[in-house]
Protein backbone atom coordinates (compact mmCIF):
# COMPACT_ATOMS: atom_id res chain seq x y z
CA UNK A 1 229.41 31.30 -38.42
CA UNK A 2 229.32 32.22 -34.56
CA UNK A 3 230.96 35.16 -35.54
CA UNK A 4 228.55 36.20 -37.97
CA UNK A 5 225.58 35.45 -36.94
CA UNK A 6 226.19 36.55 -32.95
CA UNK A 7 228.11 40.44 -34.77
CA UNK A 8 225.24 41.09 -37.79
CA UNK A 9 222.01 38.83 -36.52
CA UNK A 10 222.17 39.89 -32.99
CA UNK A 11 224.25 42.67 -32.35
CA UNK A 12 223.14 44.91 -35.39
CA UNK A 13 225.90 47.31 -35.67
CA UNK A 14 225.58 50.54 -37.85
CA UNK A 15 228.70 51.88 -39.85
CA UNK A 16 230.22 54.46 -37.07
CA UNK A 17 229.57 52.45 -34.06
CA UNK A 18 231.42 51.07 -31.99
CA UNK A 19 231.98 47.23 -31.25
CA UNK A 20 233.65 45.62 -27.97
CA UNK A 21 235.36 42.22 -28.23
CA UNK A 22 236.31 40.14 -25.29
CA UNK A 23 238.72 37.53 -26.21
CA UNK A 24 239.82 39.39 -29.53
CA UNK A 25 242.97 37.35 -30.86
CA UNK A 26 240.54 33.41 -30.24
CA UNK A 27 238.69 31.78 -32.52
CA UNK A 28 235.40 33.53 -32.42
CA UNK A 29 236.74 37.07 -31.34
CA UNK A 30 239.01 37.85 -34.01
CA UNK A 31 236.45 37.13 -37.43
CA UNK A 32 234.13 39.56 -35.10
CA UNK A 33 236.51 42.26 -34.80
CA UNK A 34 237.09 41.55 -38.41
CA UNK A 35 233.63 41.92 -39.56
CA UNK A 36 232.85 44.86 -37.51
CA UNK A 37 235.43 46.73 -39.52
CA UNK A 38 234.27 45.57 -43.08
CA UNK A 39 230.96 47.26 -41.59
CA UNK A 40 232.50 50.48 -40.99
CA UNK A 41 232.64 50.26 -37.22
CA UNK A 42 235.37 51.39 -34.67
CA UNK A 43 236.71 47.62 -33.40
CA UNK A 44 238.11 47.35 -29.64
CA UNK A 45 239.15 44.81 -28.70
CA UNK A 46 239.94 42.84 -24.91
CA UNK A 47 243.56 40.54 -24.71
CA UNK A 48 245.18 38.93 -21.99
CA UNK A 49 248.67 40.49 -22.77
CA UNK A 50 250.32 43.29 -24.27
CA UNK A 51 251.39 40.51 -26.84
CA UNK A 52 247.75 38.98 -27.43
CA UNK A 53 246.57 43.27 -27.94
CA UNK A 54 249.88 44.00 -30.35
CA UNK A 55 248.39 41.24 -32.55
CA UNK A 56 244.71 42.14 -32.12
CA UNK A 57 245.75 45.58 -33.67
CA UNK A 58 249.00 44.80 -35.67
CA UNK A 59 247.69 41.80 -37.37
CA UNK A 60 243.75 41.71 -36.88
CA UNK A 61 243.03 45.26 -37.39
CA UNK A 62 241.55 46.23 -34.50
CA UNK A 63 241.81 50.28 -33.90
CA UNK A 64 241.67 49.48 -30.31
CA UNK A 65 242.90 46.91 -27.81
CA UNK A 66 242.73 46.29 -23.51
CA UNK A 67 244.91 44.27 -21.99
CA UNK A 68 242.38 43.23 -18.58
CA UNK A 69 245.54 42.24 -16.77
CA UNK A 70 247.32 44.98 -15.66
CA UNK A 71 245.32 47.79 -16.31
CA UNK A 72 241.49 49.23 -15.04
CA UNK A 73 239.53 47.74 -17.49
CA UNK A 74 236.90 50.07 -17.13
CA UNK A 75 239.28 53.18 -17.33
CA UNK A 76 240.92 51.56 -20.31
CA UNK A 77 237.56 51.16 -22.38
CA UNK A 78 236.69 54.59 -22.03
CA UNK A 79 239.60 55.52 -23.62
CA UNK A 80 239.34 52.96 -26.43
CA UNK A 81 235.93 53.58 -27.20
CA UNK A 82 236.63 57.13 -27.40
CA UNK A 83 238.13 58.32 -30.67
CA UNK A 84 238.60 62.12 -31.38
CA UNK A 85 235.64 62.50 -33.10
CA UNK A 86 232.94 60.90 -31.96
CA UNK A 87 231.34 60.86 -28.06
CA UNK A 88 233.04 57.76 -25.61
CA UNK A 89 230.40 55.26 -26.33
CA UNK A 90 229.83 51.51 -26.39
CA UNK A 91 227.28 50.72 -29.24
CA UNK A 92 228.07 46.38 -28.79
CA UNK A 93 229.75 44.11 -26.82
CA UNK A 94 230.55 40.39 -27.84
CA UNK A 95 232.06 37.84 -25.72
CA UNK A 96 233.71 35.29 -27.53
C-alpha cells in the first residue's frame, strides 16, 4: 500500500519517465520499482552492494541499479538515468 500510494498518488509518474528508488531490494522499494515498470517507466534503483543491485535488476526488474558504497553516487545516477534515447533526467525519487 506504501508503495502504491507514495509511486501513483504522490509521485505521478508518466509512461517514459524515469523513477529513482533508494533502498530498491526492502520491503517498500522493490513493489515501487515494480510498479513503476508496469507504468512504462525507466526503474533505477539504489543498493547497498553489488549483490543487493544484481537482485534489484536480475530478479526485480529494475533497468538500472547504484550501489552508494563504493561508487559516486551522483556520477553513478547520471549514468543510470540516462538511457540512449532519452535526455539524463530524474522525473521521481522515492525513498523507501
Amino acid at each position: 500500500m506504501t508503495a502504491y500510494v507514495g509511486l501513483l498518488d504522490i509521485g505521478r509518474p508518466r509512461p517514459g519517465e524515469t523513477v529513482v528508488v533508494s533502498g530498491a531490494s526492502g520491503a517498500v522499494g522493490s513493489p515501487v520499482g515494480q510498479i513503476a515498470k508496469i507504468k512504462g517507466c525507466r526503474a533505477v534503483g539504489i543498493g547497498g552492494s553489488a549483490d543487493k543491485c544484481e537482485y534489484v535488476v536480475g530478479e526485480l526488474g529494475f533497468d538500472e541499479c547504484v550501489d552508494y558504497r563504493p561508487e559516486d553516487l551522483v556520477r553513478s545516477l547520471r549514468r543510470g538515468c540516462r538511457p540512449a534515447s532519452r535526455p539524463r533526467r530524474l522525473n521521481a525519487f522515492v525513498r523507501a
